[in-house]
C-alpha atoms as a PDB file:
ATOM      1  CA  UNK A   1     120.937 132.810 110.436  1.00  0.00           C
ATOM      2  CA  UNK A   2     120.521 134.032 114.097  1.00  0.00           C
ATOM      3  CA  UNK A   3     117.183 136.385 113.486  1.00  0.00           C
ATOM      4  CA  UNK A   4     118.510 138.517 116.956  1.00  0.00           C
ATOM      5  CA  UNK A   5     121.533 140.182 115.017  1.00  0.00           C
ATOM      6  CA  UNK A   6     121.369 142.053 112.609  1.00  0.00           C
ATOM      7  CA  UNK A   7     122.360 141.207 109.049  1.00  0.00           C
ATOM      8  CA  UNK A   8     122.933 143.119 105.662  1.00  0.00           C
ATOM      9  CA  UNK A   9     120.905 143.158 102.396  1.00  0.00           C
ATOM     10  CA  UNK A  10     123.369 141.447 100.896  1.00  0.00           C
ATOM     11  CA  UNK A  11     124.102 138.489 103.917  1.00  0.00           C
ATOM     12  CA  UNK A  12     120.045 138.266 103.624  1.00  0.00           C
ATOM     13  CA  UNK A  13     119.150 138.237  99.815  1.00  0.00           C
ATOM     14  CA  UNK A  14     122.605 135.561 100.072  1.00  0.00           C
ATOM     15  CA  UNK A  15     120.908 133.292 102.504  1.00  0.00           C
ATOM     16  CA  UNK A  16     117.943 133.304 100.507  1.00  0.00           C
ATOM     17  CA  UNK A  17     119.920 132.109  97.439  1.00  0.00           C
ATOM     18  CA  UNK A  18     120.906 129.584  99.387  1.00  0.00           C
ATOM     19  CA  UNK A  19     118.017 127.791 100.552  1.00  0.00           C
ATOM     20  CA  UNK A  20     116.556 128.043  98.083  1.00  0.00           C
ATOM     21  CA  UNK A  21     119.551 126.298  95.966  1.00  0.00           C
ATOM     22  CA  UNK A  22     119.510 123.895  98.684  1.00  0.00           C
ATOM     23  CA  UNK A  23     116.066 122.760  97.743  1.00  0.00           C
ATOM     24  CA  UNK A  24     116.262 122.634  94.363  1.00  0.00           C
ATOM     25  CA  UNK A  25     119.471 119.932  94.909  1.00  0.00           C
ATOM     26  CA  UNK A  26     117.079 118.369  96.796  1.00  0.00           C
ATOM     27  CA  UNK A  27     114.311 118.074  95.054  1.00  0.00           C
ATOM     28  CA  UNK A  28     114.843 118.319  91.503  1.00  0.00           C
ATOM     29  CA  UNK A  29     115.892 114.448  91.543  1.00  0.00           C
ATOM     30  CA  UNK A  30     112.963 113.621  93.272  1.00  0.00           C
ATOM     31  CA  UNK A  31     110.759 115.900  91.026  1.00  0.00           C
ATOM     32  CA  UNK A  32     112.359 114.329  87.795  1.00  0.00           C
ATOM     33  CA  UNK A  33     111.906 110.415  88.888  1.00  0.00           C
ATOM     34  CA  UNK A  34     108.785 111.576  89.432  1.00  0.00           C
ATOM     35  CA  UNK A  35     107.894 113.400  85.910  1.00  0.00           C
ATOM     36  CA  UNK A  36     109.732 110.363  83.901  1.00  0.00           C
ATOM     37  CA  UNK A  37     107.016 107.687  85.587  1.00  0.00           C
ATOM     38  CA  UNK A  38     104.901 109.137  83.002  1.00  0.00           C
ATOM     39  CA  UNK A  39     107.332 108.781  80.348  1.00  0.00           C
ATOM     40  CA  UNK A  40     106.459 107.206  77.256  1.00  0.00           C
ATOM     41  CA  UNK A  41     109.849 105.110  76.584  1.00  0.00           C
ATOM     42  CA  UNK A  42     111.653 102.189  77.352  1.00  0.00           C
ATOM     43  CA  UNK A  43     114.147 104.231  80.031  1.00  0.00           C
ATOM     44  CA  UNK A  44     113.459 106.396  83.110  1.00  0.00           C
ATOM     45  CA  UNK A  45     114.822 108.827  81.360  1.00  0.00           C
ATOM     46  CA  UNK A  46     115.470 111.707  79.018  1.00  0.00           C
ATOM     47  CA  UNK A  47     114.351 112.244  76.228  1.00  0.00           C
ATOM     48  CA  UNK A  48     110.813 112.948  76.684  1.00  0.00           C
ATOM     49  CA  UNK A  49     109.186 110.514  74.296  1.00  0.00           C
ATOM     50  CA  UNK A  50     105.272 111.559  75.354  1.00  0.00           C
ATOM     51  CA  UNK A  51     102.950 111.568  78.293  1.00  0.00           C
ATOM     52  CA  UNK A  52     101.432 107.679  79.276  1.00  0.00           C
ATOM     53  CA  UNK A  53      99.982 105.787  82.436  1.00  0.00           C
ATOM     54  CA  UNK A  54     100.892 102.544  81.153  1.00  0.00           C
ATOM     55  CA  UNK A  55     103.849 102.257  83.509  1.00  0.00           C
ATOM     56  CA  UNK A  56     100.589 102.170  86.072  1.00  0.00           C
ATOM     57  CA  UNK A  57      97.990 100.855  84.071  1.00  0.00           C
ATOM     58  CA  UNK A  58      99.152  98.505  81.484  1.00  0.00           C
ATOM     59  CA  UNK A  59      99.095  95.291  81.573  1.00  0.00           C
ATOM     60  CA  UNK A  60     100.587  93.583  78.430  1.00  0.00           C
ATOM     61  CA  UNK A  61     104.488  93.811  77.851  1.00  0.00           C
ATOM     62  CA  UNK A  62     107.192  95.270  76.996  1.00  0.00           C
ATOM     63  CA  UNK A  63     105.112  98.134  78.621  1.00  0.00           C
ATOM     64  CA  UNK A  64     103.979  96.196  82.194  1.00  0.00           C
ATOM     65  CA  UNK A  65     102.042  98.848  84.253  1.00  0.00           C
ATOM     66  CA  UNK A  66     103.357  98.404  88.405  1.00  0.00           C
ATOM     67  CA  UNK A  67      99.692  97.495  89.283  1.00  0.00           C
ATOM     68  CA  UNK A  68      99.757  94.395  87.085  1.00  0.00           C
ATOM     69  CA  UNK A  69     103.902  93.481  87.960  1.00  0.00           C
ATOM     70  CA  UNK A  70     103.155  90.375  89.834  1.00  0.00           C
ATOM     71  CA  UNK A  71     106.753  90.239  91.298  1.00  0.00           C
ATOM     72  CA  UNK A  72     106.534  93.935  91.916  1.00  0.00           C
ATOM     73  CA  UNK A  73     103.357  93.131  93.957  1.00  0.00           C
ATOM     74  CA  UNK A  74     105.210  90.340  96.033  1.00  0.00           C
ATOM     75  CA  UNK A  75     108.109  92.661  96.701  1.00  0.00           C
ATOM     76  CA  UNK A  76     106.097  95.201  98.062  1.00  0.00           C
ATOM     77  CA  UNK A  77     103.763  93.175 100.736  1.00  0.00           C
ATOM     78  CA  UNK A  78     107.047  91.151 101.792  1.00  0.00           C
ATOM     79  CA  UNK A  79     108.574  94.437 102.480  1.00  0.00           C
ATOM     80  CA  UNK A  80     104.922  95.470 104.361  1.00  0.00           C
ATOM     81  CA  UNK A  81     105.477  92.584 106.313  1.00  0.00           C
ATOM     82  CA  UNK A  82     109.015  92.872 107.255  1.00  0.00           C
ATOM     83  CA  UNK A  83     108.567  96.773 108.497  1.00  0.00           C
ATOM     84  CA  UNK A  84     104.541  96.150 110.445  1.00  0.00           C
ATOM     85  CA  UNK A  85     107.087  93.175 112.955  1.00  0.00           C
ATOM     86  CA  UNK A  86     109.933  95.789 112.897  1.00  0.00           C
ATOM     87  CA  UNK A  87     108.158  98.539 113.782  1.00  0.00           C
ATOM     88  CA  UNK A  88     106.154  96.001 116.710  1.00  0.00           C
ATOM     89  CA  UNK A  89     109.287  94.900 117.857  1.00  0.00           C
ATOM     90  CA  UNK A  90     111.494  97.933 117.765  1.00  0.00           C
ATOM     91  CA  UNK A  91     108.833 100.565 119.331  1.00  0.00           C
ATOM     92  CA  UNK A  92     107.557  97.709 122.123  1.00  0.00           C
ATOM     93  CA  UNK A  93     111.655  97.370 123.142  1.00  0.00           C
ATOM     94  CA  UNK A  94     112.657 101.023 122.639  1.00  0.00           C
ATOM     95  CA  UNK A  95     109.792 101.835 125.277  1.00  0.00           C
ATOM     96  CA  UNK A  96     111.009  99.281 127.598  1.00  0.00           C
ATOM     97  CA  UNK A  97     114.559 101.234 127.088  1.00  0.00           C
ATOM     98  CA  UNK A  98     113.543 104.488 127.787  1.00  0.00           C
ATOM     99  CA  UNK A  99     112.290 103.243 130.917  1.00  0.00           C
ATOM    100  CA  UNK A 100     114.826 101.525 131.865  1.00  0.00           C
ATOM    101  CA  UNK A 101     117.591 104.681 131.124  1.00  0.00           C
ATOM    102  CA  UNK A 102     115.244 107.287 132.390  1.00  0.00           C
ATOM    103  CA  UNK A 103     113.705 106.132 135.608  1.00  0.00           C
ATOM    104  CA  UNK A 104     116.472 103.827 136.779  1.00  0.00           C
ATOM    105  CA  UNK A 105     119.911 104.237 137.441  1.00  0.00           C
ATOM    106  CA  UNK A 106     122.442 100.920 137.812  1.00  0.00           C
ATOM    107  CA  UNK A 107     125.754 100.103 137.751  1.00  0.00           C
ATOM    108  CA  UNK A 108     126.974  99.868 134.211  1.00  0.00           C
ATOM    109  CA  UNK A 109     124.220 102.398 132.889  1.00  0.00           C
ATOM    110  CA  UNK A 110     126.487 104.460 130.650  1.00  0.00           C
ATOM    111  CA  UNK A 111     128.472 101.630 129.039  1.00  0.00           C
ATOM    112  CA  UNK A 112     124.686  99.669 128.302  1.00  0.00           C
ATOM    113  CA  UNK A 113     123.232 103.211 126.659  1.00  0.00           C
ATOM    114  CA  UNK A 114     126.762 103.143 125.019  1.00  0.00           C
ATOM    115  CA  UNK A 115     126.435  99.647 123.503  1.00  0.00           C
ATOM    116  CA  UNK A 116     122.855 100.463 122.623  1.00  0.00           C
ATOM    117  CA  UNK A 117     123.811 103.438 120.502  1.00  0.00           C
ATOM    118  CA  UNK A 118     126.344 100.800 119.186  1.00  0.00           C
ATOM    119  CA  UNK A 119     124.383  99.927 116.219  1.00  0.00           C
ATOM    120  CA  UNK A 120     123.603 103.403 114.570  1.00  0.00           C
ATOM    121  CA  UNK A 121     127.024 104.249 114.071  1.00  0.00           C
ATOM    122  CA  UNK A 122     128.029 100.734 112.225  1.00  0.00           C
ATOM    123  CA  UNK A 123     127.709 100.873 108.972  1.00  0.00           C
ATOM    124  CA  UNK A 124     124.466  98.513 107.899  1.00  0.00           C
ATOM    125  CA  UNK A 125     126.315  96.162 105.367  1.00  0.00           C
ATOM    126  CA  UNK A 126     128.986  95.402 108.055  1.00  0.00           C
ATOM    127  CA  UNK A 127     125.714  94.746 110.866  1.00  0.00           C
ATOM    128  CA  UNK A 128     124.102  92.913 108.277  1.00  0.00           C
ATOM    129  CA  UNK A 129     127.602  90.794 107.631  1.00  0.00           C
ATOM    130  CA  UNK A 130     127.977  90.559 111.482  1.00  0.00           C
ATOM    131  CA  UNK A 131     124.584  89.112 111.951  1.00  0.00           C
ATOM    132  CA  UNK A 132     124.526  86.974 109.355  1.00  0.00           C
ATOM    133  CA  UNK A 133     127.889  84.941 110.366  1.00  0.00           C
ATOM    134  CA  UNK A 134     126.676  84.525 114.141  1.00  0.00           C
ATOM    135  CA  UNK A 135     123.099  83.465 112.655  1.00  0.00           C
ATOM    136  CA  UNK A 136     125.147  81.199 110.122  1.00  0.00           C
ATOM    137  CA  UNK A 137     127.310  79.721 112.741  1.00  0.00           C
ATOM    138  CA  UNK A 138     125.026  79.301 115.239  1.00  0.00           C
ATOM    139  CA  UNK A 139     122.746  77.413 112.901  1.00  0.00           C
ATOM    140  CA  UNK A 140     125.518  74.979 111.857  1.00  0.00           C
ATOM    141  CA  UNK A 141     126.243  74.592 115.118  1.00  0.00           C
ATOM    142  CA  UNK A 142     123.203  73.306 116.181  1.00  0.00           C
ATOM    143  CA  UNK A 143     122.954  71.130 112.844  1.00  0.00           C
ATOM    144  CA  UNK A 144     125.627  69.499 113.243  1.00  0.00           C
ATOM    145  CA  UNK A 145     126.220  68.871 116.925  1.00  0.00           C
ATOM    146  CA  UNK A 146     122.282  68.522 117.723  1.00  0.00           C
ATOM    147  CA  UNK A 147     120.686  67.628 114.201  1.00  0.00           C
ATOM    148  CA  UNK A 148     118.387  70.246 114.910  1.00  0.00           C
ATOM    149  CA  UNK A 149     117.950  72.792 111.498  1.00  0.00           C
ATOM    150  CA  UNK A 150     116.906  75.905 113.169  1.00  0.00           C
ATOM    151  CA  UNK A 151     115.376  77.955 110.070  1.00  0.00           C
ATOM    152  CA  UNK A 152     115.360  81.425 111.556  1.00  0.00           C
ATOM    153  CA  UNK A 153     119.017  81.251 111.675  1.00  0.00           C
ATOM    154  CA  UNK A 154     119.137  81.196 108.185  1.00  0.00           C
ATOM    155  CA  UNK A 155     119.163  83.949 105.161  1.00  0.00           C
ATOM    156  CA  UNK A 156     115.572  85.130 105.073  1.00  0.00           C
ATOM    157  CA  UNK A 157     112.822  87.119 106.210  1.00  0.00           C
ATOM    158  CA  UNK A 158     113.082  86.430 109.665  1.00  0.00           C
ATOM    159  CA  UNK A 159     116.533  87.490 109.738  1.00  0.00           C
ATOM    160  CA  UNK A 160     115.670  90.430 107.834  1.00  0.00           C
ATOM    161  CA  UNK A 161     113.777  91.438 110.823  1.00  0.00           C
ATOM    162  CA  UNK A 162     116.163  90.442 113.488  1.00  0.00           C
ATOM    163  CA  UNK A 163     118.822  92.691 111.220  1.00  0.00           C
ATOM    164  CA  UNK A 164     116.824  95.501 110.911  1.00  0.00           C
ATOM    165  CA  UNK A 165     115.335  95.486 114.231  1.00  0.00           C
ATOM    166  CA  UNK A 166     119.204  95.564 115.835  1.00  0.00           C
ATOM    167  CA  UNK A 167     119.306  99.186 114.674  1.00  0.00           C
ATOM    168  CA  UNK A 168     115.836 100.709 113.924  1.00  0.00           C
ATOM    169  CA  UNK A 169     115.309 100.429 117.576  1.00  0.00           C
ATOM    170  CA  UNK A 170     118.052 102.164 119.127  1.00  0.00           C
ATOM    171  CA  UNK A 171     116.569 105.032 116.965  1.00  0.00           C
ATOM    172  CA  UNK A 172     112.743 104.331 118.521  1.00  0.00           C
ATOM    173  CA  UNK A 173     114.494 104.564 122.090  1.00  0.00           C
ATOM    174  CA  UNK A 174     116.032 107.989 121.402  1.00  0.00           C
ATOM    175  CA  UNK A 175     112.699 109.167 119.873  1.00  0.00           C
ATOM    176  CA  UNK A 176     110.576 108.037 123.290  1.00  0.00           C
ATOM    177  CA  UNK A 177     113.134 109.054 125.653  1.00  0.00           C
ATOM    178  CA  UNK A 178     113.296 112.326 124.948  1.00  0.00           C
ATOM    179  CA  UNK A 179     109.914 112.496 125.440  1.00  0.00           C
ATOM    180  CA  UNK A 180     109.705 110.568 128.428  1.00  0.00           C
ATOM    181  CA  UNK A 181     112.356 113.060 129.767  1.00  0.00           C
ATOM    182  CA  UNK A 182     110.263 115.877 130.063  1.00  0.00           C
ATOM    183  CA  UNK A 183     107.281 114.174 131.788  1.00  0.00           C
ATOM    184  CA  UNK A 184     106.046 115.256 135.564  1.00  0.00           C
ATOM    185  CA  UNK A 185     106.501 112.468 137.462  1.00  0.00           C
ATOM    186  CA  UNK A 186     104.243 114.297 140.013  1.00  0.00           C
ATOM    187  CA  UNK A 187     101.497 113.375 137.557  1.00  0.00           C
ATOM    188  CA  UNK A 188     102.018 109.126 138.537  1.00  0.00           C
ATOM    189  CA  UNK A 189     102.457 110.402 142.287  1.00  0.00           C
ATOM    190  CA  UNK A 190      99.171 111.700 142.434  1.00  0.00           C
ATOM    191  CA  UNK A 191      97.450 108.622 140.649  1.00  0.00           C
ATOM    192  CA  UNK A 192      99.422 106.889 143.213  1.00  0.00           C
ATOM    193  CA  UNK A 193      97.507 108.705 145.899  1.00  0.00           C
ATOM    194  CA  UNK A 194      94.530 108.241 144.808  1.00  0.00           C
ATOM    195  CA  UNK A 195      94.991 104.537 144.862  1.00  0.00           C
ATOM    196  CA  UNK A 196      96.310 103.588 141.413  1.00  0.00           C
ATOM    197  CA  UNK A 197      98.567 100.396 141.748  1.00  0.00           C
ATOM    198  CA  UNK A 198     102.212 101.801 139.836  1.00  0.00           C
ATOM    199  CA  UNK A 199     100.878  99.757 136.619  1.00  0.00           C
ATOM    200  CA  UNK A 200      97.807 101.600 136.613  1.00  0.00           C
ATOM    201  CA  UNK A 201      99.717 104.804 136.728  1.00  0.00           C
ATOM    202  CA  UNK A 202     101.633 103.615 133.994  1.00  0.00           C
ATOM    203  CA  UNK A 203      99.389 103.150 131.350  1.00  0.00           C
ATOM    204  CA  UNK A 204      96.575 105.746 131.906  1.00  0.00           C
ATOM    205  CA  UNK A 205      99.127 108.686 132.931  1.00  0.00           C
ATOM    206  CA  UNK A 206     102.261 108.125 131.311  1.00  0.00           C
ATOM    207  CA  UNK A 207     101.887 106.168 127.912  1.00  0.00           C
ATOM    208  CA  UNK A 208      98.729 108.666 127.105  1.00  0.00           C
ATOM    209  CA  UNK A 209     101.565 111.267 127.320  1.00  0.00           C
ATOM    210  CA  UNK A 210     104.069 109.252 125.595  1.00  0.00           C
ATOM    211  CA  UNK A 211     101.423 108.466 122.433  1.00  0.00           C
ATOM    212  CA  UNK A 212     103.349 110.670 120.104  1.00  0.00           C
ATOM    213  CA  UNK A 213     106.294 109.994 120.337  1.00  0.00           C
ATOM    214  CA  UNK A 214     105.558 106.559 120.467  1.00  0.00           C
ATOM    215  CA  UNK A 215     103.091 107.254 117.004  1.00  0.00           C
ATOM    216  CA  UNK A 216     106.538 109.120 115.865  1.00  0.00           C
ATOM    217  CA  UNK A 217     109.093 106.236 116.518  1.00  0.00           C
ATOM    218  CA  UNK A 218     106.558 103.845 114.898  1.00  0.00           C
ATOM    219  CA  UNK A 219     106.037 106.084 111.445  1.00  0.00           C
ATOM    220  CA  UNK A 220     110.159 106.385 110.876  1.00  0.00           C
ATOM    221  CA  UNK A 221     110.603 102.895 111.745  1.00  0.00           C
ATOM    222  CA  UNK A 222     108.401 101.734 109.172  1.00  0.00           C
ATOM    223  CA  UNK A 223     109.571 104.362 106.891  1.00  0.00           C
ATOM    224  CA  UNK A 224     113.290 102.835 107.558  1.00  0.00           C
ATOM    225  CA  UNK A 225     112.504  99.264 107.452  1.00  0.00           C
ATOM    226  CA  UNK A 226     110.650  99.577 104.178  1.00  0.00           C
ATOM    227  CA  UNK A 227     113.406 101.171 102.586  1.00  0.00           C
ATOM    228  CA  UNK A 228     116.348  99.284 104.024  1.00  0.00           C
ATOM    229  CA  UNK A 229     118.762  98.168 101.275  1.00  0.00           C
ATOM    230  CA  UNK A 230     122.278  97.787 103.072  1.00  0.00           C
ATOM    231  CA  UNK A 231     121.481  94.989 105.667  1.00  0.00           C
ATOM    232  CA  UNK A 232     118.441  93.699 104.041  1.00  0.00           C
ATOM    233  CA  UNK A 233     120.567  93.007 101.106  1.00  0.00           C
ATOM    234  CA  UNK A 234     123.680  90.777 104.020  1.00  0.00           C
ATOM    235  CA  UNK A 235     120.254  88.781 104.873  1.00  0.00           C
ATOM    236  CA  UNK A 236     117.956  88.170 102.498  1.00  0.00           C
ATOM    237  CA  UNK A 237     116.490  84.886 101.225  1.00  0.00           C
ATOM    238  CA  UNK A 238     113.992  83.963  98.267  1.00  0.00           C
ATOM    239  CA  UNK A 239     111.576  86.463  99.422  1.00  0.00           C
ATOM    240  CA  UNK A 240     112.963  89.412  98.471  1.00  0.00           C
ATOM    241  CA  UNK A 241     111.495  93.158  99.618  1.00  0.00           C
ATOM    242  CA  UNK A 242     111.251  95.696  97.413  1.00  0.00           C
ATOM    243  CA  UNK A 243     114.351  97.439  98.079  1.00  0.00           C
ATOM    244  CA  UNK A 244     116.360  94.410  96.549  1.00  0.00           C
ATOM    245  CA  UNK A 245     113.976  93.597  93.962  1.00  0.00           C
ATOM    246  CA  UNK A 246     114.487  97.012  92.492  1.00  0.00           C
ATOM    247  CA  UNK A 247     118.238  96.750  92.629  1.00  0.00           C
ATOM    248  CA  UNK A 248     117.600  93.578  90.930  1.00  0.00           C
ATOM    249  CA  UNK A 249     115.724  95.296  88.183  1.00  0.00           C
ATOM    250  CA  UNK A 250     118.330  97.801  87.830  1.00  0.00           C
ATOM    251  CA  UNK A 251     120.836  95.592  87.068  1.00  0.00           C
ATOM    252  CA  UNK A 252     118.916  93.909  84.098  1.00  0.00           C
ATOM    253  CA  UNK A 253     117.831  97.630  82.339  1.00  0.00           C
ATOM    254  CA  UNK A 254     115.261  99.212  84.297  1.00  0.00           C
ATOM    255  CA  UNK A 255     112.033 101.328  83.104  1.00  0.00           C
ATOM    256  CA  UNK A 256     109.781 103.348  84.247  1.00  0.00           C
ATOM    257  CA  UNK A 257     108.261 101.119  86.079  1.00  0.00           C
ATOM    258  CA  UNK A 258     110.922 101.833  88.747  1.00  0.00           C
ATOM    259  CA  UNK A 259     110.415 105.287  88.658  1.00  0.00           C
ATOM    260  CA  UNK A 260     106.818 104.870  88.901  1.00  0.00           C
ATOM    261  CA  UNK A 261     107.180 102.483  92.263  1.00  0.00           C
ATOM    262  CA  UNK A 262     109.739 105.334  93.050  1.00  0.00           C
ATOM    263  CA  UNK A 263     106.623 108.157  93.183  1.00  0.00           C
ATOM    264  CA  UNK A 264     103.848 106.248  94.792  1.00  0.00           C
ATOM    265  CA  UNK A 265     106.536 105.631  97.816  1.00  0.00           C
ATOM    266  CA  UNK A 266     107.435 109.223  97.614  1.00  0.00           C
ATOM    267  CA  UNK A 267     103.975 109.739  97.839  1.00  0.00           C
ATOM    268  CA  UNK A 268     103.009 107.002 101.043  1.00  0.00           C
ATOM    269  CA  UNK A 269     106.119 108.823 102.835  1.00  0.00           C
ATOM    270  CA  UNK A 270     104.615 112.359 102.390  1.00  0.00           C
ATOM    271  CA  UNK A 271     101.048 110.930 103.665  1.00  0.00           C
ATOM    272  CA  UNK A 272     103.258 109.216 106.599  1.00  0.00           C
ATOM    273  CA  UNK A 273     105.083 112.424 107.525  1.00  0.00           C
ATOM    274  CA  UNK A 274     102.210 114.566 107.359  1.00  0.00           C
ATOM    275  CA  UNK A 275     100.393 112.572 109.342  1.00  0.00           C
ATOM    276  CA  UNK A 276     102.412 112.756 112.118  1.00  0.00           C
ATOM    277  CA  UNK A 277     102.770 115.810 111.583  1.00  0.00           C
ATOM    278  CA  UNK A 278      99.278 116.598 112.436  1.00  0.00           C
ATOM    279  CA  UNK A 279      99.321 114.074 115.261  1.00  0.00           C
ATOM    280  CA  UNK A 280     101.643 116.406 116.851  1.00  0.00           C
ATOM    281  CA  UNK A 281     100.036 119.580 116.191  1.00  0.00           C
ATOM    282  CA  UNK A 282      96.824 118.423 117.736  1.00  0.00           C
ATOM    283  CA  UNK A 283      98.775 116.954 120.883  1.00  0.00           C
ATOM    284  CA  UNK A 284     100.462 120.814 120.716  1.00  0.00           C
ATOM    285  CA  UNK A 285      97.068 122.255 121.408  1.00  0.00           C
ATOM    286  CA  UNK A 286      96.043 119.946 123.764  1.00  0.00           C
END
């Protein structure tokens, strides 16, 4: 709604009906995943069987509380660990990017930034497919023609990274280059001046200005590594994160133990988002 032209009672009081519809389909799953954590029954979900934190607390089965699910636990550090090196790796090489496309212009610029947006559009089980046959070949080939077992190469975390890495960071490099785009490059010029080497000028004038966005492309690549299912899934070894150990535990007959994971990450992405959020603001006032 375009708040320059003017609409009818009945256009606005529609609108309003809408959004607020809108919300409510996008919500009310969260809202109920959320209510049934505390639901005293074997399923996550209806009926209501009574109000409980042992799908927190308890630590005895059938009723095993999240805080005391060992494998739970494992699943949800491995996945800690797999997002804090893709979010290094993916912000540290989506700055290098936006450099690269916004100060410098090369033959072959537009089919590179092509190729890097590459990734975003592919669907993640066929990157995670893709990756995982040149990782697989490559690591037979140099098995069997050098003797040499190169473990990397192989299903596993490290792959995990590599996978998710190939695409979180074409995301990062949008994220900082837009705000990279709008910076005074008269600003560097005059630390130039005054006898700042181009380094120098670098990181006191320009990152300083880039921190949010760079603080922005870090929160929603962790937020998108952590809950990665598609190519995680292609790439996986033993360790598995806790995207696939849920799926896992919804093939066997889940509980509400999933739904209660399923609010306190819910609850770490609103603290995430809000954070930034006020990040943001503050750099707005500044």
């Amino acid at each position: 709604m375009i708040p320059s032209i003017p609409q009818s009672k009945a256009f606005k009081a529609s609108y309003v009906v809408y959004v607020t519809l809108f919300f409510i389909f996008l919500l009310a799953p969260l809202l109920v995943v959320g209510i049934f954590a505390f639901n005293d029954s074997m399923f996550p979900s209806p009926p209501w069987a009574g109000f409980t934190w042992d799908w927190f607390l308890s630590d005895a089965e059938p009723q095993l509380g999240l805080f005391f699910d060992k494998q739970l636990y494992s699943s949800i550090w491995t996945s800690f660990i797999v997002a804090i090196f893709t979010t290094l790796l993916a912000v540290s090489l989506a700055t290098n990017n936006a450099f690269l496309f916004e100060r410098n212009n090369f033959r072959g610029k537009n089919i590179l930034y092509i190729l890097t947006l590459l990734p975003v559009v592919i669907p993640g089980v066929i990157l995670g497919v893709s990756i995982l046959i040149m990782s697989s070949t490559a690591a037979n080939y140099f098995d069997d023609v050098w003797g040499i077992d190169i473990e990397i190469l192989r299903p596993g975390l490290p792959l995990v990274i590599i996978g998710q890495f190939a695409f979180i960071t074409t995301i990062c490099t949008l994220i900082i280059s837009a705000r990279l785009r709008s910076f005074d490059l008269t600003l560097e010029e005059a630390a130039l001046n005054l006898g700042a080497t181009k380094l120098q000028a670098v990181f006191t004038i320009t990152m300083p200005f880039l921190m949010p966005a760079l603080i922005g492309a870090a929160v929603i690549s962790f937020l998108m590594s952590f809950e990665n299912f598609n190519t995680t899934l292609m790439l996986v070894g033993s360790d598995s994160p806790l995207t696939i150990t849920l799926y896992d535990r919804l093939r066997e007959g889940a509980t509400p133990v999933i739904n209660a994971v399923s609010l306190l990450l819910m609850i770490g992405s609103i603290m995430l988002a809000l954070a930034n959020y006020f990040l943001q603001g503050k750099d707005k006032d500044k």
